[in-house]
C-alpha atoms as a PDB file:
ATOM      1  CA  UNK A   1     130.208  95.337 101.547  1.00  0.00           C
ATOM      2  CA  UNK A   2     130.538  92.978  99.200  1.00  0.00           C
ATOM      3  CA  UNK A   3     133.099  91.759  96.941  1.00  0.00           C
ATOM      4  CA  UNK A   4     131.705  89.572  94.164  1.00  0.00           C
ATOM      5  CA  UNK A   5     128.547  89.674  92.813  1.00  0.00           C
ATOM      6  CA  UNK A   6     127.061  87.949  89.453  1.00  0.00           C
ATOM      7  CA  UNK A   7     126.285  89.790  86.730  1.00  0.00           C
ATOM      8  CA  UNK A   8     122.498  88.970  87.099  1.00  0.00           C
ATOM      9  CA  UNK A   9     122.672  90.181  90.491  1.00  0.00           C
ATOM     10  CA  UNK A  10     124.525  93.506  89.976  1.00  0.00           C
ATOM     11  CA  UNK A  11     122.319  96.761  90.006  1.00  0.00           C
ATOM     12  CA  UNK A  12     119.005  94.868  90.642  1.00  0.00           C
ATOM     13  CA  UNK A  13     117.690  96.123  93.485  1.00  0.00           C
ATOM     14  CA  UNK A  14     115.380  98.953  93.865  1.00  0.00           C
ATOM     15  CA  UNK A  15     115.380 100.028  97.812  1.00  0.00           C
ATOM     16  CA  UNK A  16     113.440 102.619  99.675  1.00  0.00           C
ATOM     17  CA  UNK A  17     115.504 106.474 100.216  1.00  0.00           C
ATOM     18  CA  UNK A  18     115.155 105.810 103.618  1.00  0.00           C
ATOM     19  CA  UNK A  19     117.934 103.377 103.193  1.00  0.00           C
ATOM     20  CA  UNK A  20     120.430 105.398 101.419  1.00  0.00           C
ATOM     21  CA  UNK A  21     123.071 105.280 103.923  1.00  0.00           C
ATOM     22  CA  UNK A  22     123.428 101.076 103.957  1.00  0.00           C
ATOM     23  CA  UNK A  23     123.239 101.067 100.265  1.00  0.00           C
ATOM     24  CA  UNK A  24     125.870 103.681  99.015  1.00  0.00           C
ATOM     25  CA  UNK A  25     128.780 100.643  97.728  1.00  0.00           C
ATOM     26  CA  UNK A  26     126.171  97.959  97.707  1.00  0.00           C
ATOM     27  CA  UNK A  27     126.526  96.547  94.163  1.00  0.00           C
ATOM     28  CA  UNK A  28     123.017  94.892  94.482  1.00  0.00           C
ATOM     29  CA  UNK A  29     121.181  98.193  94.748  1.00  0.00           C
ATOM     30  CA  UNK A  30     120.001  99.716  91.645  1.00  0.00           C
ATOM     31  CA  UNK A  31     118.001 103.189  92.714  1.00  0.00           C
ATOM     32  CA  UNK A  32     116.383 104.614  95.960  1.00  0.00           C
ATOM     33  CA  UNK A  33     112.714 104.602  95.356  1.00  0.00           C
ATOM     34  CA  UNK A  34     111.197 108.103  96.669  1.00  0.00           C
ATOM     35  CA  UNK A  35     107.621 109.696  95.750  1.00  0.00           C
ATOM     36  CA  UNK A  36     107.452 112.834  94.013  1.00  0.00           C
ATOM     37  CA  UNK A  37     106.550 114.690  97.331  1.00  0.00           C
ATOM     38  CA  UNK A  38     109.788 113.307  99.369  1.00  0.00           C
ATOM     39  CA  UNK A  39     111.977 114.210  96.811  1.00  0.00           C
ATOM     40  CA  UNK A  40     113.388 117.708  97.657  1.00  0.00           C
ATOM     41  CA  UNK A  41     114.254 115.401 101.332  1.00  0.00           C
ATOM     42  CA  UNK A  42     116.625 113.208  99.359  1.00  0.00           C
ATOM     43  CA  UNK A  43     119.794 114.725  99.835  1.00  0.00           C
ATOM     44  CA  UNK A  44     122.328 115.164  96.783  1.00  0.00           C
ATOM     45  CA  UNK A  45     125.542 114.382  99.276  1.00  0.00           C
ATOM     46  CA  UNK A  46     124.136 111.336 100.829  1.00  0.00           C
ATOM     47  CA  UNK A  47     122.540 109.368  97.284  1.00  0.00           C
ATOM     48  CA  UNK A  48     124.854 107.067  96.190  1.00  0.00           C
ATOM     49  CA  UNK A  49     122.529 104.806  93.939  1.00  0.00           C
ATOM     50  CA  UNK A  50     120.114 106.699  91.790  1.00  0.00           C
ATOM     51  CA  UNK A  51     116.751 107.437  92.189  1.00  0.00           C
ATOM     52  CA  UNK A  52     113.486 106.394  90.860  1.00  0.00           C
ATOM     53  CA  UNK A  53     110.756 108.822  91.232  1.00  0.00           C
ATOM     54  CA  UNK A  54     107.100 107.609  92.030  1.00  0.00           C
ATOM     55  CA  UNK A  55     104.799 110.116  90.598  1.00  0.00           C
ATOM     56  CA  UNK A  56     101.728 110.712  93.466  1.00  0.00           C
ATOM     57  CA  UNK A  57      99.597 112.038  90.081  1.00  0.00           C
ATOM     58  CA  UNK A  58      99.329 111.390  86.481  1.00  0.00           C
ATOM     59  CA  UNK A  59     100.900 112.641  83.477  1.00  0.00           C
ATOM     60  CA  UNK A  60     100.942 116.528  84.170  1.00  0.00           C
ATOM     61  CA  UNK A  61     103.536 115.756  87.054  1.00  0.00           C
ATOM     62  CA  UNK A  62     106.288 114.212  84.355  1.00  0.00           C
ATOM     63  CA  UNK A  63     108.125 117.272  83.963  1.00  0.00           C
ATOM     64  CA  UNK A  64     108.641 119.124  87.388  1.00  0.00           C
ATOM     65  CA  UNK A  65     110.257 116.172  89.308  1.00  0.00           C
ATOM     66  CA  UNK A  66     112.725 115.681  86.424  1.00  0.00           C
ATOM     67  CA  UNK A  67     113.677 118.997  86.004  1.00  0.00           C
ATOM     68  CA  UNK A  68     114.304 118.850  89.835  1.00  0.00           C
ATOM     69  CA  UNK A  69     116.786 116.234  89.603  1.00  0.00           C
ATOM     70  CA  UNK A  70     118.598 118.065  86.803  1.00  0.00           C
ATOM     71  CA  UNK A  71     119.052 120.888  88.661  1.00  0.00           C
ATOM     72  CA  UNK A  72     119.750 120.007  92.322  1.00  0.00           C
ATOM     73  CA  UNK A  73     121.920 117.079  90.623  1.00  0.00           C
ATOM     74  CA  UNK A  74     120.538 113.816  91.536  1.00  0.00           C
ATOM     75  CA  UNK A  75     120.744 110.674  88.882  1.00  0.00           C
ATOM     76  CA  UNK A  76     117.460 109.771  87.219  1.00  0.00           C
ATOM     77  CA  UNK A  77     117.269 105.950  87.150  1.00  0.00           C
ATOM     78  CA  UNK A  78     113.179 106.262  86.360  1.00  0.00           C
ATOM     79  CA  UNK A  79     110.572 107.772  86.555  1.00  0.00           C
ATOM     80  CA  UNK A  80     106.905 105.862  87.862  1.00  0.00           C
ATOM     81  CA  UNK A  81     103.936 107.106  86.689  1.00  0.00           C
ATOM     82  CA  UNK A  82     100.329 104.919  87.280  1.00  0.00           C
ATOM     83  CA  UNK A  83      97.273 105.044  84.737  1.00  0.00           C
ATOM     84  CA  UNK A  84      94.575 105.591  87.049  1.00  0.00           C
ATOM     85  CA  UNK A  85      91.613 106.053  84.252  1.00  0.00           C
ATOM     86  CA  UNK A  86      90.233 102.814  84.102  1.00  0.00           C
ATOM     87  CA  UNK A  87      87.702 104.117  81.514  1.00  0.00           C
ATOM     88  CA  UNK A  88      90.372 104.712  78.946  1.00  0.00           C
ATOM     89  CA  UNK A  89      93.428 102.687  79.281  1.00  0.00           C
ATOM     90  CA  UNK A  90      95.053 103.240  76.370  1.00  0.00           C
ATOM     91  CA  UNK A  91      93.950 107.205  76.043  1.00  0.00           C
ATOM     92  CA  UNK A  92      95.527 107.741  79.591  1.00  0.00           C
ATOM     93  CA  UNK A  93      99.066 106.095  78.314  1.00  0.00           C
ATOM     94  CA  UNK A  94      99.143 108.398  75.122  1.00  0.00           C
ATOM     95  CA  UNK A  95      98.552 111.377  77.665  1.00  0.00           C
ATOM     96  CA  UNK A  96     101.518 110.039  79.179  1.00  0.00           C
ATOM     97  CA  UNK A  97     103.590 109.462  76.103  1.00  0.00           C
ATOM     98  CA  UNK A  98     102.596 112.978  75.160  1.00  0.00           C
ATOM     99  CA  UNK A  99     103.526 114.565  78.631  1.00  0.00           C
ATOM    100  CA  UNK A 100     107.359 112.215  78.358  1.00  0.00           C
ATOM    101  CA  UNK A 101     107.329 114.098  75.072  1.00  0.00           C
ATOM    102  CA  UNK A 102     107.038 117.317  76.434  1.00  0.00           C
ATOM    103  CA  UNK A 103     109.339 116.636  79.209  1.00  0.00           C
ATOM    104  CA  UNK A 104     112.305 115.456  76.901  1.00  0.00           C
ATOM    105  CA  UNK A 105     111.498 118.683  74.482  1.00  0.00           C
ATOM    106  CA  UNK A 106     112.029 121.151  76.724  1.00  0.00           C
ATOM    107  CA  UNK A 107     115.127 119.717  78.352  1.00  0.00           C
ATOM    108  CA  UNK A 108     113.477 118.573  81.743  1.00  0.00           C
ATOM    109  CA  UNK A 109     114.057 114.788  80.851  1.00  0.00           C
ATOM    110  CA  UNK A 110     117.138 113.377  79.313  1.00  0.00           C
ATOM    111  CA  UNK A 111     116.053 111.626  75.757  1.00  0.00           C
ATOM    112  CA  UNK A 112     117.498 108.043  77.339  1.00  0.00           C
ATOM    113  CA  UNK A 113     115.731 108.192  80.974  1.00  0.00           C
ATOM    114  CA  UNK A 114     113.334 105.896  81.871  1.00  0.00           C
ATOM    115  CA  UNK A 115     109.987 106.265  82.179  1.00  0.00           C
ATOM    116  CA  UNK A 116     108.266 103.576  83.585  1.00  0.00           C
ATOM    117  CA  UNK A 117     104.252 103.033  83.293  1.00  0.00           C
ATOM    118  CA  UNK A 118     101.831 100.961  85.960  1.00  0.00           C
ATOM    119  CA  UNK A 119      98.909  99.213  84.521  1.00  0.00           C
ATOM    120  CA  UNK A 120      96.088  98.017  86.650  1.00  0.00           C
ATOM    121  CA  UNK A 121      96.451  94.611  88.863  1.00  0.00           C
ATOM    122  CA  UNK A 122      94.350  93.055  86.889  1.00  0.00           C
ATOM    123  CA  UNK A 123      94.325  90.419  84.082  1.00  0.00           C
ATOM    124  CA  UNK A 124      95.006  91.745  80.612  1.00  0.00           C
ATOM    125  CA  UNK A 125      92.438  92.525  79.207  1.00  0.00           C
ATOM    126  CA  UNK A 126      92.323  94.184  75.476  1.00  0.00           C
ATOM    127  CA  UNK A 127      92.238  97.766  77.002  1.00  0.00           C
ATOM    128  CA  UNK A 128      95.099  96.245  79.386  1.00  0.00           C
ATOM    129  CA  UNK A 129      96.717  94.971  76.154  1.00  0.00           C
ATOM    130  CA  UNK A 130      96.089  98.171  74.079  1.00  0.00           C
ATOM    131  CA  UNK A 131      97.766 100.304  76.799  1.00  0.00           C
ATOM    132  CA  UNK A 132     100.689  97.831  77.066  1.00  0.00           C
ATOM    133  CA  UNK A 133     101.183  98.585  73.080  1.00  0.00           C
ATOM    134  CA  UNK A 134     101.076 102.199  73.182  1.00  0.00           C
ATOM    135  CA  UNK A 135     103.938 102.144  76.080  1.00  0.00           C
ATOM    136  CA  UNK A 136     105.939  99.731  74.252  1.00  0.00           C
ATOM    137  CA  UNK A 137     105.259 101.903  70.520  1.00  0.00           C
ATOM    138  CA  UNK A 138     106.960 104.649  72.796  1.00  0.00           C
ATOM    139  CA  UNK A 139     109.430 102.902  73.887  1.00  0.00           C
ATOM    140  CA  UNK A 140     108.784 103.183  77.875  1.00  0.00           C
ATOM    141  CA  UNK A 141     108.536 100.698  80.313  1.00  0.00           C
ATOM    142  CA  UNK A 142     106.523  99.129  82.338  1.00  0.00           C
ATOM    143  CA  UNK A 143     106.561  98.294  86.012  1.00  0.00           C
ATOM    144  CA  UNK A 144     104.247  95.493  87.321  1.00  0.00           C
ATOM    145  CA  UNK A 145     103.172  95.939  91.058  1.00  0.00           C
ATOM    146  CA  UNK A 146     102.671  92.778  92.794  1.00  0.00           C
ATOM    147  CA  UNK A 147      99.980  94.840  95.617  1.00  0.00           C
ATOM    148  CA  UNK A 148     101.004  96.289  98.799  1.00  0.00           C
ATOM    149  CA  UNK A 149      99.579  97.963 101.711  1.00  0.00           C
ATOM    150  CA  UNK A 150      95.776  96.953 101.822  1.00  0.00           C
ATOM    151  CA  UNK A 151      96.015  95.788  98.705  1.00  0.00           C
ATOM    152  CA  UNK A 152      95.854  91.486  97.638  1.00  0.00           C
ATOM    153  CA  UNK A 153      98.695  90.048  96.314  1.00  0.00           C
ATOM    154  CA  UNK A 154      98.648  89.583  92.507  1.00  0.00           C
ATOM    155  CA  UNK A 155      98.136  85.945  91.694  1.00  0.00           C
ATOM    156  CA  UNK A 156     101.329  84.263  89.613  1.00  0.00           C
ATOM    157  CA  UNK A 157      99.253  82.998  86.795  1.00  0.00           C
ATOM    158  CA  UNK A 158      98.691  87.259  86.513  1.00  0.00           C
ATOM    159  CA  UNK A 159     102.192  87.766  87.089  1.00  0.00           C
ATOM    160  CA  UNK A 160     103.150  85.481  84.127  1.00  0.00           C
ATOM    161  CA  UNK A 161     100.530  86.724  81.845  1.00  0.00           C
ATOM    162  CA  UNK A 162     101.910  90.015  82.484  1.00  0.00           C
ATOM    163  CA  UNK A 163     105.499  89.019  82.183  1.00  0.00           C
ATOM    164  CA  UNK A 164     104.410  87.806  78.664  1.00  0.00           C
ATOM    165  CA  UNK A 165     102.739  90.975  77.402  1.00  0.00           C
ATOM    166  CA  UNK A 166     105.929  92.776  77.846  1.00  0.00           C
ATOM    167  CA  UNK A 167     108.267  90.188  76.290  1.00  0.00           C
ATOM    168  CA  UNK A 168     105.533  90.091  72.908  1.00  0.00           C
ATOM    169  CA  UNK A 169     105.954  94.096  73.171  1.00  0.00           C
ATOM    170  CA  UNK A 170     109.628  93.430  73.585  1.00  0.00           C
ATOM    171  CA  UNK A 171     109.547  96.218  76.513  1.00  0.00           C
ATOM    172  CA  UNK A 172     111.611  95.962  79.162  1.00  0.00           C
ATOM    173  CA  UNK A 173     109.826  96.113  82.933  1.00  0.00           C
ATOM    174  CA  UNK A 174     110.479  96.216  86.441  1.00  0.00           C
ATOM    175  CA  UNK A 175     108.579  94.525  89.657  1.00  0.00           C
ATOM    176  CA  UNK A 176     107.530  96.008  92.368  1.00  0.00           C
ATOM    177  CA  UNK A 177     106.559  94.788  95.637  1.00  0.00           C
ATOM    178  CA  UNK A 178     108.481  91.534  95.291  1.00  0.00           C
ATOM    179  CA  UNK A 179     111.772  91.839  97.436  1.00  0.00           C
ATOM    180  CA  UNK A 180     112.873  88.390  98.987  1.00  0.00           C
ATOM    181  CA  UNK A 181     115.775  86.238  97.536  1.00  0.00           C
ATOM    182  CA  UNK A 182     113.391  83.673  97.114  1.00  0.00           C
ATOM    183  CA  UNK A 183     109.644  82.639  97.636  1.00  0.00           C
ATOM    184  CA  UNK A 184     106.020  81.803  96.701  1.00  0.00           C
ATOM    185  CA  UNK A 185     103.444  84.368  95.245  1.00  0.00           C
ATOM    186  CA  UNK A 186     106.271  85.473  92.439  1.00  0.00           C
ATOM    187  CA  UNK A 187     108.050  87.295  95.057  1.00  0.00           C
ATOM    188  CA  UNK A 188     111.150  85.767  94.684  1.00  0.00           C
ATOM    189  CA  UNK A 189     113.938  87.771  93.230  1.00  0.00           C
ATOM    190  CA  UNK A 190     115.402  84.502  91.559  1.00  0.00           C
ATOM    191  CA  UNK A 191     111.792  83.186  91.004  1.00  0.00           C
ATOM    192  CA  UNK A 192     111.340  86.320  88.727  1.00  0.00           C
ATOM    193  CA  UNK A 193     114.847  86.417  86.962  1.00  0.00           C
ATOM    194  CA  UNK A 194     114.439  82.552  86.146  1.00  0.00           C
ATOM    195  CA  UNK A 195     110.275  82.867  84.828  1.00  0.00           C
ATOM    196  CA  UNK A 196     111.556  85.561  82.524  1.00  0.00           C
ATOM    197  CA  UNK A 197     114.515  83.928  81.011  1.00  0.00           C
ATOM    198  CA  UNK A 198     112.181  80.496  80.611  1.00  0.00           C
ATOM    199  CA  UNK A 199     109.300  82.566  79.091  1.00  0.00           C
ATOM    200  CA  UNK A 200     111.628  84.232  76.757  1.00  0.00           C
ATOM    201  CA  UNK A 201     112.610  81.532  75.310  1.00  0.00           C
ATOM    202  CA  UNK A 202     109.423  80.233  74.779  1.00  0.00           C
ATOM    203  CA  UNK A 203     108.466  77.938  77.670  1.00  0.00           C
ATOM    204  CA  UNK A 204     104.786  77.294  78.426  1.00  0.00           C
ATOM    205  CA  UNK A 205     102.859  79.481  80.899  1.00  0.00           C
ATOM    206  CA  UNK A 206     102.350  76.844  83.231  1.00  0.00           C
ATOM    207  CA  UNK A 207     106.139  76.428  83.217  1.00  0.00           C
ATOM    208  CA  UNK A 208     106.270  79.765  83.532  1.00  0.00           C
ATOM    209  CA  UNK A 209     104.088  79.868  86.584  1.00  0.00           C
ATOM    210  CA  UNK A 210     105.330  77.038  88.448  1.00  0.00           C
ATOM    211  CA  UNK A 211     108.695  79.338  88.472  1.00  0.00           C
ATOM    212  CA  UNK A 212     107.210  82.017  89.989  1.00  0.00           C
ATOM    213  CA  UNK A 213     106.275  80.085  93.411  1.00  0.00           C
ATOM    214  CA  UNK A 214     109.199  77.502  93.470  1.00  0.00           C
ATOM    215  CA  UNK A 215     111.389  77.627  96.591  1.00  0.00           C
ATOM    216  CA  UNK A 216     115.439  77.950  96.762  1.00  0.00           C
ATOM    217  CA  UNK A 217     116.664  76.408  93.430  1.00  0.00           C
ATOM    218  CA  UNK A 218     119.237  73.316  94.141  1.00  0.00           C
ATOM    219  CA  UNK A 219     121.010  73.897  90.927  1.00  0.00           C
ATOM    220  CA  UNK A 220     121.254  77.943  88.686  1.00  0.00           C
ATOM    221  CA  UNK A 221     123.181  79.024  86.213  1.00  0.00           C
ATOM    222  CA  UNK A 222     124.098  82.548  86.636  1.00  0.00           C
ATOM    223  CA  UNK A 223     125.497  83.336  83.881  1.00  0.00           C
ATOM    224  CA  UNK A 224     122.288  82.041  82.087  1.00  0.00           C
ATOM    225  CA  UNK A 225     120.605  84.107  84.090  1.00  0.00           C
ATOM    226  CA  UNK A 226     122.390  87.355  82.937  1.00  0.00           C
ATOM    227  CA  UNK A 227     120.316  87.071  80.285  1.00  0.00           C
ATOM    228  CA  UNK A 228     116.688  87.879  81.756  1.00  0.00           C
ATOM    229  CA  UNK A 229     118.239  91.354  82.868  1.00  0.00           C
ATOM    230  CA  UNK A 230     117.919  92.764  79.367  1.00  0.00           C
ATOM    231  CA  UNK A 231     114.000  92.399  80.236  1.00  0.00           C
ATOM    232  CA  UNK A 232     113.777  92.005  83.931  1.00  0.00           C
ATOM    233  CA  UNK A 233     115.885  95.301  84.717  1.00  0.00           C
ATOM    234  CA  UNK A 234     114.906  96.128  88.515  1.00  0.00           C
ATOM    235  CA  UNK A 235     113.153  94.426  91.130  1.00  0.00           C
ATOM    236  CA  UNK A 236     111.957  96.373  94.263  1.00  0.00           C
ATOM    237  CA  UNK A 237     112.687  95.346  97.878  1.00  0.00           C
ATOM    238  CA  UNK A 238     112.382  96.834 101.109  1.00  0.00           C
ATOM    239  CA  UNK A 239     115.056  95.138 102.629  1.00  0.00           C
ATOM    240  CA  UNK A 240     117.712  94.772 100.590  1.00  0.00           C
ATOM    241  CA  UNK A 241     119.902  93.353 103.826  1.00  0.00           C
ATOM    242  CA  UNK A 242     117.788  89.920 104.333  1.00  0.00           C
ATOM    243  CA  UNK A 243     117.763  89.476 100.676  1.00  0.00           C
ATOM    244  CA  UNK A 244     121.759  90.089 101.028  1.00  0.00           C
ATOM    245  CA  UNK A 245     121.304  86.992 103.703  1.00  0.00           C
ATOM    246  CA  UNK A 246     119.492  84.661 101.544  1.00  0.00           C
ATOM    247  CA  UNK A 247     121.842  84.910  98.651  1.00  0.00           C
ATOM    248  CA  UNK A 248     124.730  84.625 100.630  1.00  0.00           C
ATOM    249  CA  UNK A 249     123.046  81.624 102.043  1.00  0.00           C
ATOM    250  CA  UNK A 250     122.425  79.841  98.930  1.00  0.00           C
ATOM    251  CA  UNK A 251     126.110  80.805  97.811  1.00  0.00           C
ATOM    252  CA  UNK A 252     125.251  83.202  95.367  1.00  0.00           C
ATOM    253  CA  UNK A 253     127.436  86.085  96.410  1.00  0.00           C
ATOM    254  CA  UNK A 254     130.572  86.369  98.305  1.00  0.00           C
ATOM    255  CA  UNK A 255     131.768  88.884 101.253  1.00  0.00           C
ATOM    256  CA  UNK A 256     134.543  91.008 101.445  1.00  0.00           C
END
């Protein structure tokens, strides 16, 4: 396992359950991602990170995977839930909102967990825009997928515009679909980390873009980089070993 890793590093990784037994001391592993249908497969004795729970439907399937995890025992890092009507944006996330609500009244979610929301791939647009405001007035989050699986990658300029609408909301967000150390397309781990930090503090979107696709860095400040964690809090990979590699590679971490 490892020894040392930077505080921008630690806990950033979301990996697939599948993984659970290579992750259990991995310091750069942050949840196992499962669906709401493999859930009751995860089992409580071999989770060592905790989970975040994809919901397969909308907002009426909030509350029965949480109140699973409180009762079998397994740690809630977040729970994923996707807007899927298109029509109505911003009516969708205040069905969501409402259902979180519900969840947290009744005792089925814990008033801190994390609920994370997916927008469309798209470019915001104003319904995009008005849906990112009624997450961030209920203070959720949001998780931006990149694409996946017969699905096109998301451009970077869409990526940054995205990345911007949640720091203007001040809402915290996670990636998905990313999951290399480094690389073009945004899916750099360290390509995200530094674009957030530089458009927090107010760097221009081209800047901002050109981040997103640059190669290995010669020269980062770590500790600097701590700082994009407060908004950047996960970022999901599939193979959390090769992205183990590629830091080790650029001196980032250390081994035991």
């Amino acid at each position: 396992m490892l020894e040392r890793v930077p505080a921008a590093l630690e806990s950033l990784l979301d990996v697939p359950a599948t993984a659970a037994p290579a992750v259990l001391d991995d310091p750069l592993a942050r949840s196992l991602l499962v669906s709401d249908v493999d859930l009751p497969s995860v089992s409580v004795e071999a989770v060592g990170p905790p989970v975040t729970v994809v919901l397969t439907g909308g907002a009426g399937q909030v509350t029965g995977p949480a109140a699973y995890c409180t009762r079998v025992g397994l740690a809630l890092s977040a729970l994923v839930v996707t807007l899927r009507d298109l029509g109505d944006l911003a009516g969708n996330a205040r069905r969501v909102v409402a259902a979180v609500d519900a969840a947290r009244a009744e005792g089925a979610l814990a008033e801190d967990a994390t609920v994370q929301v997916v927008l469309p791939a798209e470019d915001p647009t104003y319904a995009w825009l008005a849906a990112a405001d009624e997450v961030a007035g209920a203070e959720l989050g949001l998780r931006l997928s990149l694409g996946g699986a017969g699905r096109p990658p998301v451009a970077p300029t869409t990526l940054a515009a995205w990345i911007d609408a949640a720091l203007d909301r001040e809402t915290p967000f996670a990636v998905a679909g990313a999951g290399t150390a480094f690389g073009d397309t945004g899916r750099g781990v360290l390509g995200l980390l530094r674009a957030t930090l530089a458009a927090f503090d107010g760097a221009p979107r081209d800047e901002v873009v050109g981040l997103l696709g640059e190669s290995a860095p010669d020269e980062l400040d770590l500790d600097e980089l701590a700082r994009a964690r407060r908004w950047c809090t996960s970022v999901e990979s599939a193979d959390l070993s090769a992205v183990r590699e590629d830091l080790r590679g650029l001196g980032l971490i250390d081994r035991a």
